[in-house]
Protein backbone atom coordinates (compact mmCIF):
# COMPACT_ATOMS: atom_id res chain seq x y z
CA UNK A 1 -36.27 -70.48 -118.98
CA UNK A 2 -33.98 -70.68 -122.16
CA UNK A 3 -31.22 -69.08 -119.60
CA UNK A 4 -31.79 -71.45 -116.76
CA UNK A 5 -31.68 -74.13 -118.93
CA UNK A 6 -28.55 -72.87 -120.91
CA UNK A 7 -26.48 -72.43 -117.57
CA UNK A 8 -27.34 -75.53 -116.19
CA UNK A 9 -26.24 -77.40 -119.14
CA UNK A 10 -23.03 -75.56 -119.22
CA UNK A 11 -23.00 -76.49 -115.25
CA UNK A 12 -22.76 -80.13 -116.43
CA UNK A 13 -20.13 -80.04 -119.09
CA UNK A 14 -17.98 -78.30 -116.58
CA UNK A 15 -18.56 -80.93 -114.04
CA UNK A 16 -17.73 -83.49 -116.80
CA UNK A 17 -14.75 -82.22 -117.90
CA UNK A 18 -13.59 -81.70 -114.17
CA UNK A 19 -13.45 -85.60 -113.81
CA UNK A 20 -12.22 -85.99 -117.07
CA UNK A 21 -9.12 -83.96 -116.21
CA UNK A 22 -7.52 -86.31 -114.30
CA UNK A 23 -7.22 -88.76 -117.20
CA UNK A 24 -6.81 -86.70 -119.28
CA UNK A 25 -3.27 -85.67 -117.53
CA UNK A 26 -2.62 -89.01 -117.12
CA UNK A 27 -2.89 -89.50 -120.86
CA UNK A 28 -1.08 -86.39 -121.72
CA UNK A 29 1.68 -87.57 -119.38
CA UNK A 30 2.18 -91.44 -120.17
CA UNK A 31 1.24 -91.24 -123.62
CA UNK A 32 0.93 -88.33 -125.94
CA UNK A 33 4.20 -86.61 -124.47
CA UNK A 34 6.39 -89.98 -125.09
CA UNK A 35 4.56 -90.56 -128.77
CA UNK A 36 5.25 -87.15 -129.33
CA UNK A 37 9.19 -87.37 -128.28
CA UNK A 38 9.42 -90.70 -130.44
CA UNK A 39 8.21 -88.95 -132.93
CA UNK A 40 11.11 -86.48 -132.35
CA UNK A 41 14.06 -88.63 -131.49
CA UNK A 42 13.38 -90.84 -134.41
CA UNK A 43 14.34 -87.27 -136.46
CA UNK A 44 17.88 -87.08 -134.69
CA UNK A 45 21.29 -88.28 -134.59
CA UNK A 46 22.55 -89.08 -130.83
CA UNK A 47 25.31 -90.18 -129.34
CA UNK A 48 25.95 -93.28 -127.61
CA UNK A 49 24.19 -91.91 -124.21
CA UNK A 50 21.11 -91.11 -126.22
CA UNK A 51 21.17 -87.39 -126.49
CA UNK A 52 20.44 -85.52 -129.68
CA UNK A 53 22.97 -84.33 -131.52
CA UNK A 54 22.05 -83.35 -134.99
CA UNK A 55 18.54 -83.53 -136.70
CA UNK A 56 18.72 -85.98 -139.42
CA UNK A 57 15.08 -85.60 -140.99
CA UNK A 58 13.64 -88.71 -141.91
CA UNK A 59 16.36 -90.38 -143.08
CA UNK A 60 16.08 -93.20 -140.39
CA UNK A 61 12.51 -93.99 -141.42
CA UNK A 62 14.02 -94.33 -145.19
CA UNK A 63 16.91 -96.33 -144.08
CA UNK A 64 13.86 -98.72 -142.43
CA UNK A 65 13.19 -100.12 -145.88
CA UNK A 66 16.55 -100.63 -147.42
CA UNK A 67 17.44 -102.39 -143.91
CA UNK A 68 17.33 -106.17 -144.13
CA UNK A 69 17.19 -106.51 -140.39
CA UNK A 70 14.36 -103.95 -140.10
CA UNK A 71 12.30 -105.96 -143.19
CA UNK A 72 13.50 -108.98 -141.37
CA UNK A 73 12.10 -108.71 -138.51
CA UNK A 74 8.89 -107.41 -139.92
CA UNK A 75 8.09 -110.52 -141.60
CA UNK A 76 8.91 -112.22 -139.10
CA UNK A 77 6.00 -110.32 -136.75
CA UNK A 78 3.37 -111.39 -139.54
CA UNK A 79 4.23 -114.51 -139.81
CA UNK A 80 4.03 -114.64 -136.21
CA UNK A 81 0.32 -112.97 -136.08
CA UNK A 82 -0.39 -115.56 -138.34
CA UNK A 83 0.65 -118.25 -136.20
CA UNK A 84 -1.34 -116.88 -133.41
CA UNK A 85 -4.36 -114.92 -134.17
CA UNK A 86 -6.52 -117.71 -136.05
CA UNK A 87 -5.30 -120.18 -133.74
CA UNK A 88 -5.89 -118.43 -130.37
CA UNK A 89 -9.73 -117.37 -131.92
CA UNK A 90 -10.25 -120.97 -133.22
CA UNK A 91 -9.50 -122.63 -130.01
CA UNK A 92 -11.41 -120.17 -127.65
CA UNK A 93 -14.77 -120.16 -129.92
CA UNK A 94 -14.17 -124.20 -129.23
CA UNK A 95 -13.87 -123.58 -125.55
CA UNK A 96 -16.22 -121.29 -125.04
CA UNK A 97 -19.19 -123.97 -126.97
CA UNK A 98 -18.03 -126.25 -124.32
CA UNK A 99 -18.00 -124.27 -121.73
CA UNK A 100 -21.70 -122.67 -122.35
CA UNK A 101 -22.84 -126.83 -122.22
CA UNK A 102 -25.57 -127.19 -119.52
CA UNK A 103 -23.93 -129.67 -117.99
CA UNK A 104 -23.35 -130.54 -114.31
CA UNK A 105 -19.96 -129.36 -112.53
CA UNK A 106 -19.05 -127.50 -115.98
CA UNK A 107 -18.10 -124.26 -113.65
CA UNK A 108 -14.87 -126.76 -112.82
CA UNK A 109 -14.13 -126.91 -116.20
CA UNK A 110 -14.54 -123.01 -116.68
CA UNK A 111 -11.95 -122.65 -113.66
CA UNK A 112 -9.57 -124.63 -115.46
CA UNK A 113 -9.66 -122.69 -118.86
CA UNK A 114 -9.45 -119.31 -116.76
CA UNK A 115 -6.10 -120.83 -115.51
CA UNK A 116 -3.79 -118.53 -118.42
CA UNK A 117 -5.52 -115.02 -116.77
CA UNK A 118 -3.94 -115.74 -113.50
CA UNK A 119 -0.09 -116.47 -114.90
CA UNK A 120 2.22 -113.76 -116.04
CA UNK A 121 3.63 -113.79 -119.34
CA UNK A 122 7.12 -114.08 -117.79
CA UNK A 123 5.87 -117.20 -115.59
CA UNK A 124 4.11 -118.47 -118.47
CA UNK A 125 7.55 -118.23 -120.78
CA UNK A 126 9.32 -119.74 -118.13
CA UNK A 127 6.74 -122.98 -117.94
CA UNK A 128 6.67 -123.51 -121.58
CA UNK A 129 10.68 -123.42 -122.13
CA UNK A 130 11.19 -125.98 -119.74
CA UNK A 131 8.05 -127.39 -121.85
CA UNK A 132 9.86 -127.49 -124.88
CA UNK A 133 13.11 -128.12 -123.49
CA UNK A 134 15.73 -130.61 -125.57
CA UNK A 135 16.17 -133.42 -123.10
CA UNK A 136 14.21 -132.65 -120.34
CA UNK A 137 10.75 -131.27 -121.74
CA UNK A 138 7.98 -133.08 -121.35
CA UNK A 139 6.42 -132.20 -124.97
CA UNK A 140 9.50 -134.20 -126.68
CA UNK A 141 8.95 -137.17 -124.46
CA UNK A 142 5.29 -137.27 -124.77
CA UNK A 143 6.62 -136.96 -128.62
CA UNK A 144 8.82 -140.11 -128.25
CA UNK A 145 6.36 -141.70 -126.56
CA UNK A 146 4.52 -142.21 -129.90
CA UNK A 147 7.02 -143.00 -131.79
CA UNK A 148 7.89 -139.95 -133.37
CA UNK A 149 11.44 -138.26 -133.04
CA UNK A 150 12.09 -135.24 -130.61
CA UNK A 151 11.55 -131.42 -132.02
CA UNK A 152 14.66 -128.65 -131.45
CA UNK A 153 11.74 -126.59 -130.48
CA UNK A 154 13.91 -123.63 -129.02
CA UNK A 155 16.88 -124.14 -130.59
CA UNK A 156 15.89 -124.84 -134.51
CA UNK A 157 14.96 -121.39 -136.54
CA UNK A 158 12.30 -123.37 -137.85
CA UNK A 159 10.66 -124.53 -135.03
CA UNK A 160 11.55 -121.62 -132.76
CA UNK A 161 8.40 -119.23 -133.94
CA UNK A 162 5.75 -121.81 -133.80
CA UNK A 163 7.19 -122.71 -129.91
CA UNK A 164 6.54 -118.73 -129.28
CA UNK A 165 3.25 -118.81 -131.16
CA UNK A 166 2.04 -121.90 -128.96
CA UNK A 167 3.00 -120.35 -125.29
CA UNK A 168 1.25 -116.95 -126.98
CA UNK A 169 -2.06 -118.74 -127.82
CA UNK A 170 -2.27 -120.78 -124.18
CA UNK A 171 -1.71 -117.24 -122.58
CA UNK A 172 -4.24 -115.86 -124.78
CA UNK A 173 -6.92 -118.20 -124.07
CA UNK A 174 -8.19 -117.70 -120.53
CA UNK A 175 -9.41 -114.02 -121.54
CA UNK A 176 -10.69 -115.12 -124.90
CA UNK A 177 -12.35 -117.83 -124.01
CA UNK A 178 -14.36 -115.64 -121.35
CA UNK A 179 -15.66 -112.49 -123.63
CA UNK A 180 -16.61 -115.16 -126.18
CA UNK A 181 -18.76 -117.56 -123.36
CA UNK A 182 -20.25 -114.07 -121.91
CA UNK A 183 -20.82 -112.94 -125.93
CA UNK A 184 -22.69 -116.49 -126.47
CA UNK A 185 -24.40 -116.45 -123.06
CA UNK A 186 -26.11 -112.55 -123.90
CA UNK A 187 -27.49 -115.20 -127.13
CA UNK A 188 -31.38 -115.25 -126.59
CA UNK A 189 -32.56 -118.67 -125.30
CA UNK A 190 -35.78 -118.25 -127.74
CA UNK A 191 -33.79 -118.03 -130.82
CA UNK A 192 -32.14 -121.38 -129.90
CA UNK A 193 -35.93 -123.12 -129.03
CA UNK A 194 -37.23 -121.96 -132.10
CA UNK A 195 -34.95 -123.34 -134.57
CA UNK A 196 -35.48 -126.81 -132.54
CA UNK A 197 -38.38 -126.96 -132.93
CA UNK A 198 -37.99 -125.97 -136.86
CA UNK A 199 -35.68 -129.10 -136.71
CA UNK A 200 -32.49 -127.58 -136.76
CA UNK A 201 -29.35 -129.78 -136.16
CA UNK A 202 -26.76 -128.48 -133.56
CA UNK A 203 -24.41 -127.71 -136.55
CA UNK A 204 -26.80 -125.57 -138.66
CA UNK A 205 -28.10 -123.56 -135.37
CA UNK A 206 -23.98 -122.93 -134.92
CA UNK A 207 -23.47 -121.55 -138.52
CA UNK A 208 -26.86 -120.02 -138.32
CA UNK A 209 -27.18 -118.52 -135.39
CA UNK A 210 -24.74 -118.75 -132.72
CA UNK A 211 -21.98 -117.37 -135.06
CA UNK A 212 -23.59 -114.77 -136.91
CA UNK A 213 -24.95 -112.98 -133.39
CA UNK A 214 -21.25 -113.68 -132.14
CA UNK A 215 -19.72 -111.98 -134.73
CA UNK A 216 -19.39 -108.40 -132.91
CA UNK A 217 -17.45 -110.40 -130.39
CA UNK A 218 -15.22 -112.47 -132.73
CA UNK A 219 -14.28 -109.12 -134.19
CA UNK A 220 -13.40 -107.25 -130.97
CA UNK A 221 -10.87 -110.31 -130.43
CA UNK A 222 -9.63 -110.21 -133.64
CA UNK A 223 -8.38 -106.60 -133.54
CA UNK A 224 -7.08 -106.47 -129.67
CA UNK A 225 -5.22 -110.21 -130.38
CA UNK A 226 -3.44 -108.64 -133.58
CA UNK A 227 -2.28 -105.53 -132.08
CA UNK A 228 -0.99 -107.54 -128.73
CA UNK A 229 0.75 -110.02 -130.96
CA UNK A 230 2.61 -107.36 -132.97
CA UNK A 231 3.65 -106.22 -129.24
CA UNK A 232 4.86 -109.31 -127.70
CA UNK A 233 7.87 -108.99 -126.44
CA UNK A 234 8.58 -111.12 -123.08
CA UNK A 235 7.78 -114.46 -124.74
CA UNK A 236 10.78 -113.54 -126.86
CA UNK A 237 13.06 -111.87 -124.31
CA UNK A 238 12.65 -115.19 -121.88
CA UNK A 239 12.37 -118.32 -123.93
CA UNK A 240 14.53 -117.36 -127.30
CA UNK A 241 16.69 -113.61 -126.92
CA UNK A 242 15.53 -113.53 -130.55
CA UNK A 243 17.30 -116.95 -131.53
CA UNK A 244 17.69 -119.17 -133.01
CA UNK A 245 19.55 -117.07 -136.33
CA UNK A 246 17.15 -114.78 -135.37
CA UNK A 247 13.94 -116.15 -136.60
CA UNK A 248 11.77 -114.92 -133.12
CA UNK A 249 13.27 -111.44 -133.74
CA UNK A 250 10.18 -109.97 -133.65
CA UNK A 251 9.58 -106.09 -134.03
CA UNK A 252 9.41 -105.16 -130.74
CA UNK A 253 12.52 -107.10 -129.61
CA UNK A 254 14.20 -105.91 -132.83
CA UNK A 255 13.60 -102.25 -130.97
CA UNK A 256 14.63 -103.02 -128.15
CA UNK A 257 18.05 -104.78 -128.79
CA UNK A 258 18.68 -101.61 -130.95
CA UNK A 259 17.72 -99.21 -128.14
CA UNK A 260 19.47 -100.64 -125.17
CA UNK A 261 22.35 -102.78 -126.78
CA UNK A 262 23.35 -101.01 -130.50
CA UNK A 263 22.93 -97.53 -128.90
CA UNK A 264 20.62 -96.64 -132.27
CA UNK A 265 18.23 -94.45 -130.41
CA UNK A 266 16.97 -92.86 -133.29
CA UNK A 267 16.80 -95.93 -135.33
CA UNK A 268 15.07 -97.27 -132.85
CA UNK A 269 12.54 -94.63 -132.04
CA UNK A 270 11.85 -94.38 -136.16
CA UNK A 271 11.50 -98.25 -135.81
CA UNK A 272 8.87 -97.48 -133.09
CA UNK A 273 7.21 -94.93 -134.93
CA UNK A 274 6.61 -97.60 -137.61
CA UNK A 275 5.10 -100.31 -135.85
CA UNK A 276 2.94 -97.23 -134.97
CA UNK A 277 1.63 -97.01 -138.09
CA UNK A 278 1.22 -100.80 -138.50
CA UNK A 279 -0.82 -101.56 -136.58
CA UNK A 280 -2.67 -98.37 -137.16
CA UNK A 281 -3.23 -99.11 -141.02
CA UNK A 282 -4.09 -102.84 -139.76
CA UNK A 283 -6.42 -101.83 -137.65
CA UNK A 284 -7.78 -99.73 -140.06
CA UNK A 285 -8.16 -101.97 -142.59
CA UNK A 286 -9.92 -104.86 -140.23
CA UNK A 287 -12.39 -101.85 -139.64
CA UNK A 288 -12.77 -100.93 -143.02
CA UNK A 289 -13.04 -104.67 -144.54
CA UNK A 290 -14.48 -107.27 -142.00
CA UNK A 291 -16.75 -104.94 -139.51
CA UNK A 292 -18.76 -104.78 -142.52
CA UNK A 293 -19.62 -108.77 -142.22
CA UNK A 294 -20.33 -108.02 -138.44
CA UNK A 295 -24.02 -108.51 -137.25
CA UNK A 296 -24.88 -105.99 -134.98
CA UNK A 297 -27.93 -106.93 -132.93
């Protein structure tokens, strides 16, 4: 029996790993083999077609830290995340309680706030910089039309990053706004009936309940919206090229200009190596500090 039993076991892990293989050459292909040949360009010296020339060590990766552009545009990536993460999370838990009202017609309003899912990034950039354009953007003369004075929005280095940040949290919010209405829908009803009748307000059933059992959610969207925003690049690419004085040189576009226009492939491989680790140790750190304050029910 202990035979029969042994081989049919063994049957199964066989038959498991025979539809795993598939995936796992798809991972192999797309994602360990490029990591792993980041990993090794950002050791070399090329020339200006890219090709290795001389191995170099890790002197790139030390030259990261005693580059301002490098530190530069590192700062400006958190500041960014910033900008973008609270925001996007604040205004989704807000559309989500409106959306989960049992009110009539409130699928239309669902529609509308699903919207952001159904637009590119690229189609989205383009919206919002004609948006935010100088003279012919409708968020200036809205502006002007109480009172207040027009804002350089693209073309002021203090006002450029916040413009980003803004198109980043509308594009954000359609997908958000959906795994936090389907996190407070799976809420119990009875939970909700029995504080009523305890004579709990709608505020202290929010802080008591509805957030607590939606923290598991809140957290998921806290650690996939940090590691996107440390990735945006298109936002940045359509609307800004990294302008004004470079205050939306983000990370990822400070990679890329040094990959495909400075011809520093090994800069910019050690570069990507380090925003690697990033968002590793970030993510590492939102699992190590705040899962702990997440309620699993």
């Amino acid at each position: 029996m202990r035979a029969g039993h042994s081989g049919r076991e063994t049957r199964k892990l066989l038959e498991a790993l025979a539809y795993l293989i598939p995936s796992f050459l798809i991972f192999f292909a797309f994602v360990f083999i490029p990591l792993v040949r980041t990993f090794w360009l950002g050791t070399q010296l090329t020339d200006p077609l890219g090709r290795p020339r001389a191995f170099v060590g890790f002197s790139h990766y030390q030259s990261l830290f005693t580059q301002p552009d490098f530190l530069y545009s590192l700062s400006r990536s958190f500041l960014f995340a910033l900008y973008t993460v609270p925001t996007t999370i604040v205004v989704s838990v807000i559309l989500a309680l409106l959306g989960n009202l049992r009110l009539r017609r409130i699928g239309i309003f669902r529609i509308f706030y699903s919207f952001p899912i159904a637009v590119s990034a690229a189609t989205t950039s383009l919206i919002f910089m004609y948006l935010f354009h100088p003279a012919l953007g409708t968020v200036d003369y809205l502006i002007g039309l109480i009172g207040l004075k027009p804002v350089p929005w693209l073309v002021s280095a203090n006002t450029a990053l916040p413009a980003i940040s803004i198109t980043t949290v509308w594009l954000q919010l359609g997908l958000n706004t959906i795994i936090l209405l389907a996190g407070m829908q799976d809420i119990p009803e009875d939970l909700y009936a029995s504080a009523r009748i305890d004579g709990a307000g709608s505020w202290r059933i929010l802080r008591s309940i509805t957030v607590p059992l939606l923290t598991p959610t809140l957290f998921f969207l806290l650690v996939v919206d940090t590691l996107a925003d440390f990735q945006t690049f298109t936002q940045v690419n359509i609307m800004t090229k990294g302008g004004p004085v470079d205050s939306t040189n983000l990370l990822v576009f400070s990679i890329y200009r040094q990959f495909y226009f400075n011809g520093q492939y090994g800069y910019a491989a050690a570069q990507s190596v380090m925003l690697f680790f990033i968002m590793l140790i970030l993510t590492i750190i939102q699992f190590g500090v705040l899962e702990r304050r997440v309620h699993y029910s």
